[in-house]
Every structure is written in C-alpha cells, then in structure tokens.
C-alpha atoms as a PDB file:
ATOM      1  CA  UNK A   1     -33.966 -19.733   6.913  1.00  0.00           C
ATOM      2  CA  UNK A   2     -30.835 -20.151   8.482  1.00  0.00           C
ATOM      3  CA  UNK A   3     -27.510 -18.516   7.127  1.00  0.00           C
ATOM      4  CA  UNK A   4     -24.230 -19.604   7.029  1.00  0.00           C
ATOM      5  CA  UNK A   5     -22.266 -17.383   7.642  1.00  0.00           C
ATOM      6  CA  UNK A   6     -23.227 -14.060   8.361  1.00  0.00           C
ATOM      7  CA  UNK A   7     -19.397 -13.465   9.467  1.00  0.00           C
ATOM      8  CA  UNK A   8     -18.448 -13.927   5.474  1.00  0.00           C
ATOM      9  CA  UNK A   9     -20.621 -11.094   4.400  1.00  0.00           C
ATOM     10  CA  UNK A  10     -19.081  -9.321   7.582  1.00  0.00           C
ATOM     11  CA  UNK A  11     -15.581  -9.886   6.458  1.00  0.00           C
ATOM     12  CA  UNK A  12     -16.667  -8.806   2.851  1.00  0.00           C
ATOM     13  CA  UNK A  13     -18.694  -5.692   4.123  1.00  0.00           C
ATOM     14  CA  UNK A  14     -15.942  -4.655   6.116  1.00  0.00           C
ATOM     15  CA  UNK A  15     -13.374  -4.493   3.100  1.00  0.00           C
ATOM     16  CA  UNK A  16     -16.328  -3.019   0.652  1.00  0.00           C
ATOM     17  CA  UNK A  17     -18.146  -0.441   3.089  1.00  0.00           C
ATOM     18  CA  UNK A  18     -20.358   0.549   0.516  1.00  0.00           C
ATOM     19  CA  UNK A  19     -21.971  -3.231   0.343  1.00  0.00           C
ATOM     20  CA  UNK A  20     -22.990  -3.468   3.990  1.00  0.00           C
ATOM     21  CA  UNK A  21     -26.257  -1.865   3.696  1.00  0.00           C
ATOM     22  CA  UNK A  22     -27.478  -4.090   0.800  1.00  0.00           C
ATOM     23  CA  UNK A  23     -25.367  -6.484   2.534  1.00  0.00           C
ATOM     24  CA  UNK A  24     -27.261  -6.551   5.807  1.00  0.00           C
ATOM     25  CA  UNK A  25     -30.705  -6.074   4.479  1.00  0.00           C
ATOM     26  CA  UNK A  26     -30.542  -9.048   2.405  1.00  0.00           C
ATOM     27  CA  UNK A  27     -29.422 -11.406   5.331  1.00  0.00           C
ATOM     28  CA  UNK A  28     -32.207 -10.130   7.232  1.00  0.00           C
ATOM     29  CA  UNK A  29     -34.718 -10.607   4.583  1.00  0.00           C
ATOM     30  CA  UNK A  30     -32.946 -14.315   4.241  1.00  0.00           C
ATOM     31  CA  UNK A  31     -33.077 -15.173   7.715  1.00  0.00           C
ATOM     32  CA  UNK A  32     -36.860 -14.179   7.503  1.00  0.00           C
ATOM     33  CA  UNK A  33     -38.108 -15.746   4.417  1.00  0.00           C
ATOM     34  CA  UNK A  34     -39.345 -19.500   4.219  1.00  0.00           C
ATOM     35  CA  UNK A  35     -38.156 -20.309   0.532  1.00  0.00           C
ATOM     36  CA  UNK A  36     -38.962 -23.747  -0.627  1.00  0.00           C
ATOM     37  CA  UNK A  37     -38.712 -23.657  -3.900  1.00  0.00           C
ATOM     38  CA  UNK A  38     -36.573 -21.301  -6.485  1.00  0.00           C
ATOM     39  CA  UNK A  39     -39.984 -19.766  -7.874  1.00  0.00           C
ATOM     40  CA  UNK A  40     -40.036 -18.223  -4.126  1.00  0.00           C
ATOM     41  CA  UNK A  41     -36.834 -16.860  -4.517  1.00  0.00           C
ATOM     42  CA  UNK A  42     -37.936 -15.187  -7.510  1.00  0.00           C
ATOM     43  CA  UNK A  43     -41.057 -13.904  -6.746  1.00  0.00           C
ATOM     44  CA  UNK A  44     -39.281 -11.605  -4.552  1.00  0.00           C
ATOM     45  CA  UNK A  45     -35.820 -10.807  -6.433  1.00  0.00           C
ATOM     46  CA  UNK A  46     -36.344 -11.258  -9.889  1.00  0.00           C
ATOM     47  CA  UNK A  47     -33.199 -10.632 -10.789  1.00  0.00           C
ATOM     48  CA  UNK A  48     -31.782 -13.095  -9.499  1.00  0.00           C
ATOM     49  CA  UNK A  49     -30.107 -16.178 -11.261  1.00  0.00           C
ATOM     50  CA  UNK A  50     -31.407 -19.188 -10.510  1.00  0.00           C
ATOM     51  CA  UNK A  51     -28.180 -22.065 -11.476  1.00  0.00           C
ATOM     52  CA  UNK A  52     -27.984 -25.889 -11.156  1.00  0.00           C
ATOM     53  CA  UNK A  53     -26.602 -27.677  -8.194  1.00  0.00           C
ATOM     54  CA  UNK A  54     -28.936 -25.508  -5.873  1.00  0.00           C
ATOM     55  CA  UNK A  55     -27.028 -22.133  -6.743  1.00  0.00           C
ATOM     56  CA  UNK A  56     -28.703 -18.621  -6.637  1.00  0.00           C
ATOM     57  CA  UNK A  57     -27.030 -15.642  -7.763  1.00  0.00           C
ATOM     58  CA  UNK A  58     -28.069 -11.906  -5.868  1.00  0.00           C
ATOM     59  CA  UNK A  59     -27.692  -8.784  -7.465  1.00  0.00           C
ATOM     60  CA  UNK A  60     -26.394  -6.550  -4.991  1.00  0.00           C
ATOM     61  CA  UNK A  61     -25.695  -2.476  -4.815  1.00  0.00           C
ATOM     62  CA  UNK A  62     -27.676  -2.667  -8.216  1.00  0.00           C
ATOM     63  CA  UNK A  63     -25.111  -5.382  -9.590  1.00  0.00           C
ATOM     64  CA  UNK A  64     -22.116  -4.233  -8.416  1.00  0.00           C
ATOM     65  CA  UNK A  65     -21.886  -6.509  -6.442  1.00  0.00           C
ATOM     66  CA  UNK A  66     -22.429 -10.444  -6.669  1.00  0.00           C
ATOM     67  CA  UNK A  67     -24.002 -12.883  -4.181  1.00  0.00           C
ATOM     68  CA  UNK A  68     -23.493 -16.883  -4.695  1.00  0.00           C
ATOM     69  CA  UNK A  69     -25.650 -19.143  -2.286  1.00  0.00           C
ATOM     70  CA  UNK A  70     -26.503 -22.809  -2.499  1.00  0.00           C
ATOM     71  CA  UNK A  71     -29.582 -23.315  -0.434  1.00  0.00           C
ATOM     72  CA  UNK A  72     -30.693 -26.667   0.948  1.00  0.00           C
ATOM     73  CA  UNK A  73     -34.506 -26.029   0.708  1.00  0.00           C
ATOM     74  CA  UNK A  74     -35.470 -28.964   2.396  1.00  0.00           C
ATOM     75  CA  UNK A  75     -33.663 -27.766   5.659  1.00  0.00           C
ATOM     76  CA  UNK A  76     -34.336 -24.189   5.331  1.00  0.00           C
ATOM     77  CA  UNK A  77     -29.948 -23.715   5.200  1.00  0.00           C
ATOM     78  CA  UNK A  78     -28.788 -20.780   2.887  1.00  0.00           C
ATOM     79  CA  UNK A  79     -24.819 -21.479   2.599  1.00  0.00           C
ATOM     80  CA  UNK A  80     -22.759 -18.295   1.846  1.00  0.00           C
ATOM     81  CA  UNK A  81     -20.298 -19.571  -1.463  1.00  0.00           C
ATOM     82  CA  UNK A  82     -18.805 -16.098  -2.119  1.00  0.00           C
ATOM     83  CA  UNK A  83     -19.458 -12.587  -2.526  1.00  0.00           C
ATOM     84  CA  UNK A  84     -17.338  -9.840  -4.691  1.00  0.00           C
ATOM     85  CA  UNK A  85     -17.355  -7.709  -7.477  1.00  0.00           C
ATOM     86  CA  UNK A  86     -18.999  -8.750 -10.445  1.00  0.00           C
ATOM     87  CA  UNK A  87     -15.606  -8.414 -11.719  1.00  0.00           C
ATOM     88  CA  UNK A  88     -14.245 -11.209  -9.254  1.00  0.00           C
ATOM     89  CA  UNK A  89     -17.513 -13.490 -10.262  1.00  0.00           C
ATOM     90  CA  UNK A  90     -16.702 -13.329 -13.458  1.00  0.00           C
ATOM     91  CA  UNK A  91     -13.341 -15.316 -12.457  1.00  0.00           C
ATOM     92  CA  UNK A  92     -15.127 -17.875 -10.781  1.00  0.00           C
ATOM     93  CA  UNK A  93     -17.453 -20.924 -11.525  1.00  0.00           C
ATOM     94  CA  UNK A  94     -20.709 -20.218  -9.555  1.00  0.00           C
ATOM     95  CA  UNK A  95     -22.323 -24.206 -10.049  1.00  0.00           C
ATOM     96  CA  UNK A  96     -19.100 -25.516  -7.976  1.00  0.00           C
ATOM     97  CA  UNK A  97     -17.599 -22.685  -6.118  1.00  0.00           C
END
C-alpha cells in the first residue's frame, strides 16, 4: 500500500517522541500489507474501528494514541487524516476529518 504522508506521522512523532516507535512500525506494516477489504484490516488489528466513508481508526501506544486513515482499497492508497491523543480525537469528527 502506498502512504500518504509518512512526513505527517513524522511531524506528529517528532512533537510526541514516545509515539514514533508504534508510529513507525505501523507505516511499515502499512506500506507492506495488500488490504482490500476492511475484514483484512481486521484480521490483523482487531482493535481497530472500522467507520463509513472508508475511515479506519488505529489504536496506537495501547490507545493513547489515535490513528484516522481513509484508504482507497481499490488503489492500494492509505491517506493519513490525523493523528493525536485520544483526547484530541475525541474533538474531532473521524467520517469527515
């Protein structure tokens, strides 16, 4: 899969130094897998939140932190829609951010 844009989680790691590990492994597990369908995305993180408009929802640093991705399956593009504290998702809308 391709991701868009590492340089966000960058940006984000680099302000929340205790993310980048999680951070980093999950973009290279991303980049790796071959996800067609949000059952594959589950098989492997099951805590993740599958939402409409072709939103997933990571756990990351055991929920600490939250991941927001809309993938385009059919072209194998993960787009980066925010990462923070689960505090900060809480503010936003995760089907339109």
């Amino acid at each position: 899969m391709r991701v868009i844009s590492l340089k966000t989680l960058k940006d984000y790691w680099r302000r929340e130094a205790s993310a980048e590990e999680e951070l980093r492994a999950w973009h290279a597990e991303a980049k790796n897998a071959a996800w067609k369908t949000p059952a594959d995305i589950k098989a492997k993180y099951k805590e993740a939140s599958i939402l409409k408009a072709r939103r997933v929802v990571f756990n990351i640093c055991g929920n600490k932190y939250r991941l927001v991705v809309r993938i385009n399956y059919q072209y194998a593009v993960i787009y980066i829609r925010f990462v923070g504290t689960h505090k900060e998702y809480d503010k936003i809308d995760a089907e339109t951010i």
